[in-house]
PDB file of N, CA and C in Angstrom:
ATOM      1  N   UNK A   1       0.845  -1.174   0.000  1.00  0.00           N
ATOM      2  CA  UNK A   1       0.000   0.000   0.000  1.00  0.00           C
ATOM      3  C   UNK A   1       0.893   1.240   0.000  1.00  0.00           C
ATOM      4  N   UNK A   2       0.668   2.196  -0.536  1.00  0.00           N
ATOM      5  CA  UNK A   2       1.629   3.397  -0.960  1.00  0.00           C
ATOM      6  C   UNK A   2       0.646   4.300   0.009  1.00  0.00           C
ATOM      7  N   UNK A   3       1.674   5.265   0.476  1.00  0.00           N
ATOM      8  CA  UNK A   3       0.747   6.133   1.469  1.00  0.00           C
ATOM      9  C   UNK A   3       1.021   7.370   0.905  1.00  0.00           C
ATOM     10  N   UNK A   4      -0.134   8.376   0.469  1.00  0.00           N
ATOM     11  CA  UNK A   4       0.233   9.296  -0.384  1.00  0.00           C
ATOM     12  C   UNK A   4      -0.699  10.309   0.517  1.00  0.00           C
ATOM     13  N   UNK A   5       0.047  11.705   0.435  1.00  0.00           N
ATOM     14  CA  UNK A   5      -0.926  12.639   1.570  1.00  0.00           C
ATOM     15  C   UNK A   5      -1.143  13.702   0.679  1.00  0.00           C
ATOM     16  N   UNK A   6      -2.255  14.415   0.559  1.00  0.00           N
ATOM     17  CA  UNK A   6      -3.282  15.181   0.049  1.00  0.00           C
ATOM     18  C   UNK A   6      -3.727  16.192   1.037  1.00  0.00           C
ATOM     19  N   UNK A   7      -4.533  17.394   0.606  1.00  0.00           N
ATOM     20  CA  UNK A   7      -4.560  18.278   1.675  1.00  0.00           C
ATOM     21  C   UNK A   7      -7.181  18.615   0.900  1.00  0.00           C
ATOM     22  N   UNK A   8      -6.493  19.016   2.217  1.00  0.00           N
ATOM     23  CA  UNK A   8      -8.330  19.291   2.124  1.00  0.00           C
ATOM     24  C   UNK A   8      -8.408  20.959   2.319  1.00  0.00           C
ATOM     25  N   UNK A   9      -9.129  21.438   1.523  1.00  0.00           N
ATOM     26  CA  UNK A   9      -9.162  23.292   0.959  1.00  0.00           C
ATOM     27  C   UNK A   9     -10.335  22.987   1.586  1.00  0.00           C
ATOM     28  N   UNK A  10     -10.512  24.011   2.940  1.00  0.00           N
ATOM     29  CA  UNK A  10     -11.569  24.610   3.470  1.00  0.00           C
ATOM     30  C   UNK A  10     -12.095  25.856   3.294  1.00  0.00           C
ATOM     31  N   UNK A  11     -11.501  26.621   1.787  1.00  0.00           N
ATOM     32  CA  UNK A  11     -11.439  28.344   1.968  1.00  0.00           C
ATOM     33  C   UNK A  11     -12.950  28.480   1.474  1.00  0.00           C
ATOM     34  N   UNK A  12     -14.204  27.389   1.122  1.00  0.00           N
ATOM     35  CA  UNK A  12     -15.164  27.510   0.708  1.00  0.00           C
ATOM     36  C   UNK A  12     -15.544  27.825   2.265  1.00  0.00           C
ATOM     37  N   UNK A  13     -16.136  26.879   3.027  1.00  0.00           N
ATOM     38  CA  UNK A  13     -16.495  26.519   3.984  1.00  0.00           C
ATOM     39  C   UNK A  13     -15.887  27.870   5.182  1.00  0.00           C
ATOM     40  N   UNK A  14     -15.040  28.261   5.101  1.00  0.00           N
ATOM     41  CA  UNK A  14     -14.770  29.719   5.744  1.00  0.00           C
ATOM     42  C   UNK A  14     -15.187  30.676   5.784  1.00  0.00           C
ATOM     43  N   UNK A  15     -15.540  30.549   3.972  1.00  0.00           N
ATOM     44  CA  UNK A  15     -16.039  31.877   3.669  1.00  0.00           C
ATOM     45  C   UNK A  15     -17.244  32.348   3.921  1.00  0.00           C
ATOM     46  N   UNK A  16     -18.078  30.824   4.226  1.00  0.00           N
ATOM     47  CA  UNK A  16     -19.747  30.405   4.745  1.00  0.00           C
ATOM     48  C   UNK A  16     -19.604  31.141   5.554  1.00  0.00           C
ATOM     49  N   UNK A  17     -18.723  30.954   6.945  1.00  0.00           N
ATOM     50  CA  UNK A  17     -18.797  31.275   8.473  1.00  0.00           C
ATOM     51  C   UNK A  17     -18.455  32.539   8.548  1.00  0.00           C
ATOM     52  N   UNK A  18     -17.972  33.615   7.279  1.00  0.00           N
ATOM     53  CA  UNK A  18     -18.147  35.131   7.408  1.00  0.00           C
ATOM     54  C   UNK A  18     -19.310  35.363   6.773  1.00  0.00           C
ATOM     55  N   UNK A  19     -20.445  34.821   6.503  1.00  0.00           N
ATOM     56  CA  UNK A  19     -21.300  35.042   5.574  1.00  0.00           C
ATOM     57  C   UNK A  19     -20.975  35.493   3.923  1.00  0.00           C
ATOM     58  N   UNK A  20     -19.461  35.322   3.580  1.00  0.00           N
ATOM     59  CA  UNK A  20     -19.311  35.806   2.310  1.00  0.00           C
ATOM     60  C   UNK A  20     -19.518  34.303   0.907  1.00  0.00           C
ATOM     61  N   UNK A  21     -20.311  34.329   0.283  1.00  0.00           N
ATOM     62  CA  UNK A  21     -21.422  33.125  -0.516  1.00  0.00           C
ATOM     63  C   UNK A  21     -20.716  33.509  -1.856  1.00  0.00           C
ATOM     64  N   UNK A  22     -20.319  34.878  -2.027  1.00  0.00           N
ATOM     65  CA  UNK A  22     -19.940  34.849  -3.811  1.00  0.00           C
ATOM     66  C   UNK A  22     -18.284  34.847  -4.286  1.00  0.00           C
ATOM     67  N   UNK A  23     -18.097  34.573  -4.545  1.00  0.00           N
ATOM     68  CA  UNK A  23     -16.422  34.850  -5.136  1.00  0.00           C
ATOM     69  C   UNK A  23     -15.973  36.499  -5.510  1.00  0.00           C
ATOM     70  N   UNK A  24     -17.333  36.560  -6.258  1.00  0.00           N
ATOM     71  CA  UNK A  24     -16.738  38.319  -6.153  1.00  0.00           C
ATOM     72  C   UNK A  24     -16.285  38.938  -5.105  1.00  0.00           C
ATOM     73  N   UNK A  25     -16.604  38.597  -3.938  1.00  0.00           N
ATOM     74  CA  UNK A  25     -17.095  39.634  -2.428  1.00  0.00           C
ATOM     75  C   UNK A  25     -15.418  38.924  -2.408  1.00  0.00           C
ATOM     76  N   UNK A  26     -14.616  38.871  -2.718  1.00  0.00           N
ATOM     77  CA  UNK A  26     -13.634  38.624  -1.903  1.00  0.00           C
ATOM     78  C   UNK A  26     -11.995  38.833  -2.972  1.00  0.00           C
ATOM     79  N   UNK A  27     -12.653  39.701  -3.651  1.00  0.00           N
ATOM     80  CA  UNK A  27     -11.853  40.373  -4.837  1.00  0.00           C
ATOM     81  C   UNK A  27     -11.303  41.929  -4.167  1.00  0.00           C
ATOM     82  N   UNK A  28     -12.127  42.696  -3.693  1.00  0.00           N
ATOM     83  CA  UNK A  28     -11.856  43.826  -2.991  1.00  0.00           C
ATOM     84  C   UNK A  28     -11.298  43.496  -1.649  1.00  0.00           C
ATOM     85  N   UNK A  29     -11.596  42.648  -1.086  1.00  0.00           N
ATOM     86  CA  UNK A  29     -11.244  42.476   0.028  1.00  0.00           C
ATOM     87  C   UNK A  29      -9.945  42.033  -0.007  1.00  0.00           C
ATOM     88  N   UNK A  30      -8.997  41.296  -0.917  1.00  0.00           N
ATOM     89  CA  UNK A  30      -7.557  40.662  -1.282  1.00  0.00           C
ATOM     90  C   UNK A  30      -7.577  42.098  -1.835  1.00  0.00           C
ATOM     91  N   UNK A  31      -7.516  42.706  -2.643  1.00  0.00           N
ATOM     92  CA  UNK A  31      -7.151  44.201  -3.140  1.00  0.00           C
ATOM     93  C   UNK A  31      -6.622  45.064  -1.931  1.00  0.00           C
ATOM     94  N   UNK A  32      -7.485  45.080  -0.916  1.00  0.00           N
ATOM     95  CA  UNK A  32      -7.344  45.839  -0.184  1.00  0.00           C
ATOM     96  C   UNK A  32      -6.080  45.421   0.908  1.00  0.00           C
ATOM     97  N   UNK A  33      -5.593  44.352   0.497  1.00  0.00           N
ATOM     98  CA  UNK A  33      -4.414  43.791   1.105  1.00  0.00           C
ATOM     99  C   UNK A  33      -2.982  43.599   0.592  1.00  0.00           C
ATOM    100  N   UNK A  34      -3.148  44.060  -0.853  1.00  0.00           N
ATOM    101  CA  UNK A  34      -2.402  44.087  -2.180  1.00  0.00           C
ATOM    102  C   UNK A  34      -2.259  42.908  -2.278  1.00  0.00           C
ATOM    103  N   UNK A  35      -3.312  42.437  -2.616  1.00  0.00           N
ATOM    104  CA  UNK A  35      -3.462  40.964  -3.193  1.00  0.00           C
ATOM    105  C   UNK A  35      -4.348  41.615  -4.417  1.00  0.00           C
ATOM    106  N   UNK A  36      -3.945  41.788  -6.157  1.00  0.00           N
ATOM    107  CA  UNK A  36      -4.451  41.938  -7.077  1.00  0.00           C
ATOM    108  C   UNK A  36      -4.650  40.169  -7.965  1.00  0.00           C
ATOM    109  N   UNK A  37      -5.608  39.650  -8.125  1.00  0.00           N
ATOM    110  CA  UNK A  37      -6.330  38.742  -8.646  1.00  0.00           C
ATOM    111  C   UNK A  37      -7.533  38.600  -9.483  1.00  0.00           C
ATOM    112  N   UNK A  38      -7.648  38.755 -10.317  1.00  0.00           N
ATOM    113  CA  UNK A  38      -8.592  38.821 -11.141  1.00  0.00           C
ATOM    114  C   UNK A  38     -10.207  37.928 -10.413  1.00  0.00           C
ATOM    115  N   UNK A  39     -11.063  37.791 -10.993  1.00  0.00           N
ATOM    116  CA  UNK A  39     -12.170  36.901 -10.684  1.00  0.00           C
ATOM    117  C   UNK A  39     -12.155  35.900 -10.503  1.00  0.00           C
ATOM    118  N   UNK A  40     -11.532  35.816 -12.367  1.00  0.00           N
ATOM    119  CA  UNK A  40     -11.699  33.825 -12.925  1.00  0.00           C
ATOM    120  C   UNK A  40     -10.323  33.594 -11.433  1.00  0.00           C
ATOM    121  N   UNK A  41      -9.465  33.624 -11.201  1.00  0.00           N
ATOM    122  CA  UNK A  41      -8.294  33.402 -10.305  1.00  0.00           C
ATOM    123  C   UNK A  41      -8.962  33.344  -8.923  1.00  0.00           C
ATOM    124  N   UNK A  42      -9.841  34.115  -8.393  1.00  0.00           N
ATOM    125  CA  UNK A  42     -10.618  34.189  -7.385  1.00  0.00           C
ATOM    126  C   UNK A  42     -11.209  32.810  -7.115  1.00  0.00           C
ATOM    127  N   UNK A  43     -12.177  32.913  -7.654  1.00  0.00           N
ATOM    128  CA  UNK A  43     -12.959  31.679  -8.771  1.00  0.00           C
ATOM    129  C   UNK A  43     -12.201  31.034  -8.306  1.00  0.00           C
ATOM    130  N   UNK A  44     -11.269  30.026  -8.422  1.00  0.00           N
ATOM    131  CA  UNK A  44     -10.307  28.990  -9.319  1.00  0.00           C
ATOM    132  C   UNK A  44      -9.931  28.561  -7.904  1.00  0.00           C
ATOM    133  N   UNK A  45      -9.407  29.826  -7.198  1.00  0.00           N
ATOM    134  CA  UNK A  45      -9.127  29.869  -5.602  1.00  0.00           C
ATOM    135  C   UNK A  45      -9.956  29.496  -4.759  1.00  0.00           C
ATOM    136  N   UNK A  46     -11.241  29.253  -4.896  1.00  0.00           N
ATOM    137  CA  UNK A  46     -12.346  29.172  -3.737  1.00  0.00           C
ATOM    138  C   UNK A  46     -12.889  27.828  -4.085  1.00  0.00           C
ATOM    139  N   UNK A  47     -12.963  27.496  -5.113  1.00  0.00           N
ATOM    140  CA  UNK A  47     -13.902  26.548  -5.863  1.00  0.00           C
ATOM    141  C   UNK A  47     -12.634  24.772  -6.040  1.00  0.00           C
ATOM    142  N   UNK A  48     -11.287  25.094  -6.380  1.00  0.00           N
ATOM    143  CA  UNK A  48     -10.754  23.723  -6.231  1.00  0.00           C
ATOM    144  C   UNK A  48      -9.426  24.575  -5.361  1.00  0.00           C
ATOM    145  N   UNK A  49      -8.603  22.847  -5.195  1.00  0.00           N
ATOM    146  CA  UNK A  49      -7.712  23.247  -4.000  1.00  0.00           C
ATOM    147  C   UNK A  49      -6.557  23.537  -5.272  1.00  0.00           C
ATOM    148  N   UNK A  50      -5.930  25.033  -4.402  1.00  0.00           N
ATOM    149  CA  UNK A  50      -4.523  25.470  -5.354  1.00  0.00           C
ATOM    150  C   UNK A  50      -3.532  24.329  -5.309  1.00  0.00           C
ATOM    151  N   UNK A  51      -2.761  23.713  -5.910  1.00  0.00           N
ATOM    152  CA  UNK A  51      -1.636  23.332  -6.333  1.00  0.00           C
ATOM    153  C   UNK A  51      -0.315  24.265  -5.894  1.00  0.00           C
ATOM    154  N   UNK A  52      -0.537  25.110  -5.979  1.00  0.00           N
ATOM    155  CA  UNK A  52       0.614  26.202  -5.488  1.00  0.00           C
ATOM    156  C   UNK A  52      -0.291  27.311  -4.425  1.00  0.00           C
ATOM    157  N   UNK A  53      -0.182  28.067  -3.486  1.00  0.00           N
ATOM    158  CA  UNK A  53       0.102  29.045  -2.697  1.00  0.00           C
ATOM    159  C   UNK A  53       0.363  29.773  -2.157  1.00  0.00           C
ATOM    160  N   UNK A  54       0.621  31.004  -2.767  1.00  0.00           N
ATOM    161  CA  UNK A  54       1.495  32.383  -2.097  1.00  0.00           C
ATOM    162  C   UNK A  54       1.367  32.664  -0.896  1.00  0.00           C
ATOM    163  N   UNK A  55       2.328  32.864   0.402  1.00  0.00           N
ATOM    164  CA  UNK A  55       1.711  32.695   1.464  1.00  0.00           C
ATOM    165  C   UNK A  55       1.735  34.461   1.580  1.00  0.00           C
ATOM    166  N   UNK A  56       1.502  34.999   0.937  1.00  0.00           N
ATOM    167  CA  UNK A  56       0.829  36.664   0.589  1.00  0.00           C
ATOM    168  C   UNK A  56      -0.634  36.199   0.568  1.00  0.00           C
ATOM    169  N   UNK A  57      -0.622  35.243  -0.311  1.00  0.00           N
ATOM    170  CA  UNK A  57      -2.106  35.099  -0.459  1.00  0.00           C
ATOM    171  C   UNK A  57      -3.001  34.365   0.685  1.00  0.00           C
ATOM    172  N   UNK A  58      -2.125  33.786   1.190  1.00  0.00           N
ATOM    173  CA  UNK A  58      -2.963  32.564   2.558  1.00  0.00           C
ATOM    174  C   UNK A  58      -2.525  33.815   3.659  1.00  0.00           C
ATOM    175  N   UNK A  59      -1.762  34.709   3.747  1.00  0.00           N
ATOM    176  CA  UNK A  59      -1.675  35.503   4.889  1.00  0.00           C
ATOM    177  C   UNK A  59      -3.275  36.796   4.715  1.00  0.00           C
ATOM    178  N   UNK A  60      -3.272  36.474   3.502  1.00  0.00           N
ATOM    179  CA  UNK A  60      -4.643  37.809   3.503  1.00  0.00           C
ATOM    180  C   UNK A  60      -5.828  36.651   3.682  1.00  0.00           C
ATOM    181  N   UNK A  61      -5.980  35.764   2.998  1.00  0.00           N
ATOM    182  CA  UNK A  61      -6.650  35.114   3.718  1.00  0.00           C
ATOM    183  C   UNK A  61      -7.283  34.883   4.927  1.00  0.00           C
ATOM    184  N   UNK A  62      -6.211  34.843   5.620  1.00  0.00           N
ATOM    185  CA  UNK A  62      -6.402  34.489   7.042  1.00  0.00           C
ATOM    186  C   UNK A  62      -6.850  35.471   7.851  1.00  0.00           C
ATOM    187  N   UNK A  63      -6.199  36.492   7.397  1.00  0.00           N
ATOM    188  CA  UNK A  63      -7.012  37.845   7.776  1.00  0.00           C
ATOM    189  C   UNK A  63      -8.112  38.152   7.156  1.00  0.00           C
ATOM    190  N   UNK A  64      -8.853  38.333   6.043  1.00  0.00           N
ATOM    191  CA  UNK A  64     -10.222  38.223   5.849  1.00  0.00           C
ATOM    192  C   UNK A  64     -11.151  37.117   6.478  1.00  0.00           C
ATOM    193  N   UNK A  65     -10.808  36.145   7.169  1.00  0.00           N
ATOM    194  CA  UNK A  65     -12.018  35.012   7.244  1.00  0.00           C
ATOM    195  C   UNK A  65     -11.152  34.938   8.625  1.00  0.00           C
ATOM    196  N   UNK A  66     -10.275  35.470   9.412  1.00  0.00           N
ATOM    197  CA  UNK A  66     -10.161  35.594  10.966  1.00  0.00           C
ATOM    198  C   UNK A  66     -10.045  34.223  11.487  1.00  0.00           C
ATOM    199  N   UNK A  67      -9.199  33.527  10.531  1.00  0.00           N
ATOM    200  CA  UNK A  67      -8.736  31.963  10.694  1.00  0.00           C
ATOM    201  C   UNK A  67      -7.034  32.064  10.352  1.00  0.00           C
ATOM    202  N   UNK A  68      -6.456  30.833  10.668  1.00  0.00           N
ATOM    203  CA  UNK A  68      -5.138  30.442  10.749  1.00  0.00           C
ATOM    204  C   UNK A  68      -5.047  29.541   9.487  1.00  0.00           C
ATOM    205  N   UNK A  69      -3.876  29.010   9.128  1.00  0.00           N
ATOM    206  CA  UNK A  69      -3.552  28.504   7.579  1.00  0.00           C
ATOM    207  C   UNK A  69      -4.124  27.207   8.095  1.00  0.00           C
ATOM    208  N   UNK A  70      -3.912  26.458   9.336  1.00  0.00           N
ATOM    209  CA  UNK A  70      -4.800  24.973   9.458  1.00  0.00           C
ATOM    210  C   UNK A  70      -6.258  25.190   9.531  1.00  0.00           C
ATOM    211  N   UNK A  71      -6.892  26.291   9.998  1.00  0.00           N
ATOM    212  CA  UNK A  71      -8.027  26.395   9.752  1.00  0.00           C
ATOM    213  C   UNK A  71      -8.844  26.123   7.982  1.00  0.00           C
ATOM    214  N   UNK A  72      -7.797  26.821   7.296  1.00  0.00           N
ATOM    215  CA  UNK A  72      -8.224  26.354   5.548  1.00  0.00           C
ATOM    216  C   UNK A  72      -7.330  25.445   4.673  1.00  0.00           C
ATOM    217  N   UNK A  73      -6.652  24.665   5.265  1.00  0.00           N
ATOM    218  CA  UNK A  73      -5.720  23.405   4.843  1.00  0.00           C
ATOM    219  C   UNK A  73      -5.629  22.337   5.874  1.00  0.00           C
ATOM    220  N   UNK A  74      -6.288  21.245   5.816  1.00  0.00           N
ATOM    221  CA  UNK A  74      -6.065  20.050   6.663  1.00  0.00           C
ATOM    222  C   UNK A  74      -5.683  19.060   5.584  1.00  0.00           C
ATOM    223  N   UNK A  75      -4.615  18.506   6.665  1.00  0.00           N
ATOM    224  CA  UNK A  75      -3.516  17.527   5.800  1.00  0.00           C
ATOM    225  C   UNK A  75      -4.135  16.084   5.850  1.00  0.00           C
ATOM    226  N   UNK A  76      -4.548  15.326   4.589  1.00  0.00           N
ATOM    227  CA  UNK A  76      -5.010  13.931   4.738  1.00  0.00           C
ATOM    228  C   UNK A  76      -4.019  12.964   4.235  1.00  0.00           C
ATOM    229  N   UNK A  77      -4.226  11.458   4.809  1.00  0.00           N
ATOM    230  CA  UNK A  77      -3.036  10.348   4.091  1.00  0.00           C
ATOM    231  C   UNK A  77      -4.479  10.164   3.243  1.00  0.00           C
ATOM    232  N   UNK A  78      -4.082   9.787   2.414  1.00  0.00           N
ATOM    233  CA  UNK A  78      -4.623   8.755   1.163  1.00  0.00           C
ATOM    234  C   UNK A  78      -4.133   7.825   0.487  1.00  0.00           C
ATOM    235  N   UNK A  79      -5.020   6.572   1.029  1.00  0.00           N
ATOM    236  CA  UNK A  79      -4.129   5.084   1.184  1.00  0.00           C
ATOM    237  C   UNK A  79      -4.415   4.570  -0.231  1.00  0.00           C
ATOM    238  N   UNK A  80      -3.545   4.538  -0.837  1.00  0.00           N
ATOM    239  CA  UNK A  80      -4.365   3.591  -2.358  1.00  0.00           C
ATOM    240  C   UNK A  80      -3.649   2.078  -2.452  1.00  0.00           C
ATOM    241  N   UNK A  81      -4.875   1.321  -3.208  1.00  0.00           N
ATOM    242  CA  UNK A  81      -4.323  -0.118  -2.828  1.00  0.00           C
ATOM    243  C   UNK A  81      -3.829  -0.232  -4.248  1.00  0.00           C
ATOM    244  N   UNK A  82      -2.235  -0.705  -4.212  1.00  0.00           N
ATOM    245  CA  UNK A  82      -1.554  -0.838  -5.660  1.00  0.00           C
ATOM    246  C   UNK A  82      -1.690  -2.438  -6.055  1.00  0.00           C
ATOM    247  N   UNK A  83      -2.193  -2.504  -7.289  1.00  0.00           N
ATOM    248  CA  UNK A  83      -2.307  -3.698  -7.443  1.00  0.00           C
ATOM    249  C   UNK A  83      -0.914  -4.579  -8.417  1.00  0.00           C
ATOM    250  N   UNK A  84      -0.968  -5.401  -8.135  1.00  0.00           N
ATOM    251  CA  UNK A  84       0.253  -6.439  -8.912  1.00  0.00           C
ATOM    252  C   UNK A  84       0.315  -6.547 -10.074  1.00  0.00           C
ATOM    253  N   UNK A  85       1.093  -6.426 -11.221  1.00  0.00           N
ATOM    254  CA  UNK A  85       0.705  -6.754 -12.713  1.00  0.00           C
ATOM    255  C   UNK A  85       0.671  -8.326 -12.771  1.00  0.00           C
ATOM    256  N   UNK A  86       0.008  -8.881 -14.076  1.00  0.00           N
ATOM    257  CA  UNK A  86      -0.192  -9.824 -13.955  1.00  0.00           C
ATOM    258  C   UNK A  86       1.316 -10.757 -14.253  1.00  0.00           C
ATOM    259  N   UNK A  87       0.894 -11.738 -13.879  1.00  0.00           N
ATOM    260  CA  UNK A  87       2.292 -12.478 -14.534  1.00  0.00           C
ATOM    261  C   UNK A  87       2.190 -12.928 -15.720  1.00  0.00           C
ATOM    262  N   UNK A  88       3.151 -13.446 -16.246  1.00  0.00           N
ATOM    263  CA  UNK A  88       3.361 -14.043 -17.504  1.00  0.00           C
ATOM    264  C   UNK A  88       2.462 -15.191 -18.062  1.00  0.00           C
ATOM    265  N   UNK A  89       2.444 -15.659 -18.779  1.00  0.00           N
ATOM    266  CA  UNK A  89       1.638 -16.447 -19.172  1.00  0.00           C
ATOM    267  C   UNK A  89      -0.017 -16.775 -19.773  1.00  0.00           C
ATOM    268  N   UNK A  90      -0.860 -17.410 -19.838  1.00  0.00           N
ATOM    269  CA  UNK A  90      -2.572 -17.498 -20.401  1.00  0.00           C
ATOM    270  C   UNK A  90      -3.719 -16.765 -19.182  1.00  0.00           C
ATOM    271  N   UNK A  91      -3.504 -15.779 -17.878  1.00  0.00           N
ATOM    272  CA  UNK A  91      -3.930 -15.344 -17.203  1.00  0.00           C
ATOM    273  C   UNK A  91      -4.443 -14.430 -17.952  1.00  0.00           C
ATOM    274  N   UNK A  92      -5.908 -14.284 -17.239  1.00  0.00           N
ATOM    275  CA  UNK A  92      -7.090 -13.321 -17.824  1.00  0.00           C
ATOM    276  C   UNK A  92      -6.023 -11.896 -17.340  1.00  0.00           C
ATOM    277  N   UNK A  93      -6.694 -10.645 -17.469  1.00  0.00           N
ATOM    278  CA  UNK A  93      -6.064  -9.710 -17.351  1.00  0.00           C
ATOM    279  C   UNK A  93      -7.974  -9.052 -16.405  1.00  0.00           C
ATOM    280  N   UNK A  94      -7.425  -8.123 -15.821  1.00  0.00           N
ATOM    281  CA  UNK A  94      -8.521  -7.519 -14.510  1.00  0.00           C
ATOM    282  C   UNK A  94      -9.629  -7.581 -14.327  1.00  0.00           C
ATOM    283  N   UNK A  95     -10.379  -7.130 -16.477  1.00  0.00           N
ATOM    284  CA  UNK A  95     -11.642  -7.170 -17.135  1.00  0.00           C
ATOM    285  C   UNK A  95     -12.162  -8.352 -17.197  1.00  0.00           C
ATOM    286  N   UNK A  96     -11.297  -9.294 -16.567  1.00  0.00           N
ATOM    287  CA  UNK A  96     -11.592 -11.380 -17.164  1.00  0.00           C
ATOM    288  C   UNK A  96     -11.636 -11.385 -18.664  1.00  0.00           C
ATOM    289  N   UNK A  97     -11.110 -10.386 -19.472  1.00  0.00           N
ATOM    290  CA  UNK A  97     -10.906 -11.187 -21.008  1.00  0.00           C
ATOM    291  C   UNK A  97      -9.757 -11.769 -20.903  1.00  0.00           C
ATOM    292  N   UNK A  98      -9.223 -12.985 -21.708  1.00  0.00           N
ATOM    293  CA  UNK A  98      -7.820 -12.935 -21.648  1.00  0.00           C
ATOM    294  C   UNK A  98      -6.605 -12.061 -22.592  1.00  0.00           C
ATOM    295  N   UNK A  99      -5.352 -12.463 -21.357  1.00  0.00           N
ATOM    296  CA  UNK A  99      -4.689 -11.159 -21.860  1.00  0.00           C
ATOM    297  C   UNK A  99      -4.031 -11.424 -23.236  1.00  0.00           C
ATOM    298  N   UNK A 100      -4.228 -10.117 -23.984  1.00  0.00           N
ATOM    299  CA  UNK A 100      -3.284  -9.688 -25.432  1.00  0.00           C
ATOM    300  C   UNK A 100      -1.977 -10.842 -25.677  1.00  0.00           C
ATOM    301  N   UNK A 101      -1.948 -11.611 -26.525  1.00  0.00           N
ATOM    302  CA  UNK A 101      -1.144 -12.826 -27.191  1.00  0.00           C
ATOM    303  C   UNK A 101      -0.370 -12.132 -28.214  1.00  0.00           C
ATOM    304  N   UNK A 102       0.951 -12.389 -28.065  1.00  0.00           N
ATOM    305  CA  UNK A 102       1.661 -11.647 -30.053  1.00  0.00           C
ATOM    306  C   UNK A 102       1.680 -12.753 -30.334  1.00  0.00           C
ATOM    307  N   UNK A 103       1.261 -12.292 -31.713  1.00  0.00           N
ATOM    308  CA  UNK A 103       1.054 -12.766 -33.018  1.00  0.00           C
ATOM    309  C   UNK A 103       2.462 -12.973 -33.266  1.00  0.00           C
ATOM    310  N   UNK A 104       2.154 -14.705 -33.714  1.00  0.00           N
ATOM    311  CA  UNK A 104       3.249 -15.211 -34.454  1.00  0.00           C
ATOM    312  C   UNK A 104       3.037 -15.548 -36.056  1.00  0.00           C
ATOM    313  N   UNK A 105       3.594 -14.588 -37.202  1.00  0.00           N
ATOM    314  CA  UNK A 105       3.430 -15.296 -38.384  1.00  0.00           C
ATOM    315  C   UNK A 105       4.603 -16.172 -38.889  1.00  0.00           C
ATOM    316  N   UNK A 106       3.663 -17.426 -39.372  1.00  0.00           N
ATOM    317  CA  UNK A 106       4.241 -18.325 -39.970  1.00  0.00           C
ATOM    318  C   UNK A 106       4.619 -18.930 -41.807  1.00  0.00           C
ATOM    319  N   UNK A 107       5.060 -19.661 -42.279  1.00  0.00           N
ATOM    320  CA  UNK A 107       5.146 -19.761 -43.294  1.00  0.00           C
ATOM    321  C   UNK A 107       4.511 -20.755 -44.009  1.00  0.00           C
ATOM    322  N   UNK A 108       3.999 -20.940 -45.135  1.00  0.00           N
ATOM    323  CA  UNK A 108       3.292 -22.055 -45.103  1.00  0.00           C
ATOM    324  C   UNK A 108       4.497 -23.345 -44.624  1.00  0.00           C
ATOM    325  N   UNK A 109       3.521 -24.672 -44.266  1.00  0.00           N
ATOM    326  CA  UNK A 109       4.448 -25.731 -44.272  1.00  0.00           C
ATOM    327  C   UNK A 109       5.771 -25.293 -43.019  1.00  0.00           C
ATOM    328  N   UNK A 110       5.643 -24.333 -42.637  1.00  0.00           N
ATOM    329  CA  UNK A 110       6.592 -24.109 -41.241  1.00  0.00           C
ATOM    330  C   UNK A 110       6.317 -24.668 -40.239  1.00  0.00           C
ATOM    331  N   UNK A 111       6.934 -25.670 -39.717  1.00  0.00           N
ATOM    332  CA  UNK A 111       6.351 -26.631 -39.080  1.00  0.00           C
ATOM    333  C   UNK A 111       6.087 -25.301 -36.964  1.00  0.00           C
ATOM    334  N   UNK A 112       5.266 -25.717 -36.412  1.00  0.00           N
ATOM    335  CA  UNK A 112       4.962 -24.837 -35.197  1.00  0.00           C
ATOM    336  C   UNK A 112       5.536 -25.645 -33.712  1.00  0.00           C
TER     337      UNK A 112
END
């Protein structure tokens, strides 16, 4: 089992508990922190978890929604079960068809 850790974006769920519901409402409010971000970026920010993070940007954050960086990032393991390739030989393959055979061409009268 491979243990792979992932993080959980709470900046939706924050923004509930200031009463702020739209993505716009939180365009002026990063402005006003010199955080310049467009909408769609706003957007993009609230709606899936960033991949990257300016901590300019998680520090205004934290100050608009009056939370700490664990308050809008909790760290998860995510266990995935790796499976075995198959081995060699006439074994079905995952789908139960059996698995892909190469083609052997022969000649006529070539004995097999």
């Amino acid at each position: 089992m491979i243990k792979k850790m992932g993080i959980e974006w709470n900046l939706r769920l924050r923004m509930a508990e200031q009463d702020l519901y739209s993505t716009t409402e939180l365009v002026p409010l990063l402005a006003e922190r010199g955080i310049h971000l467009s909408r769609e970026q706003v957007y993009r920010l609230v709606t899936s978890t960033p991949q990257r993070l300016s901590t300019d940007v998680l520090a205004a954050l934290c100050d608009i929604l009056g939370c700490t960086p664990n308050d809008l990032i909790t760290v998860a393991v995510v266990n995935q079960q790796v499976s075995k390739p198959a081995s060699g030989g006439s074994s079905s393959a995952a789908g139960g068809s059996p698995a892909p055979r190469r083609t052997t061409i022969r000649r006529p009268g070539e004995a097999m």
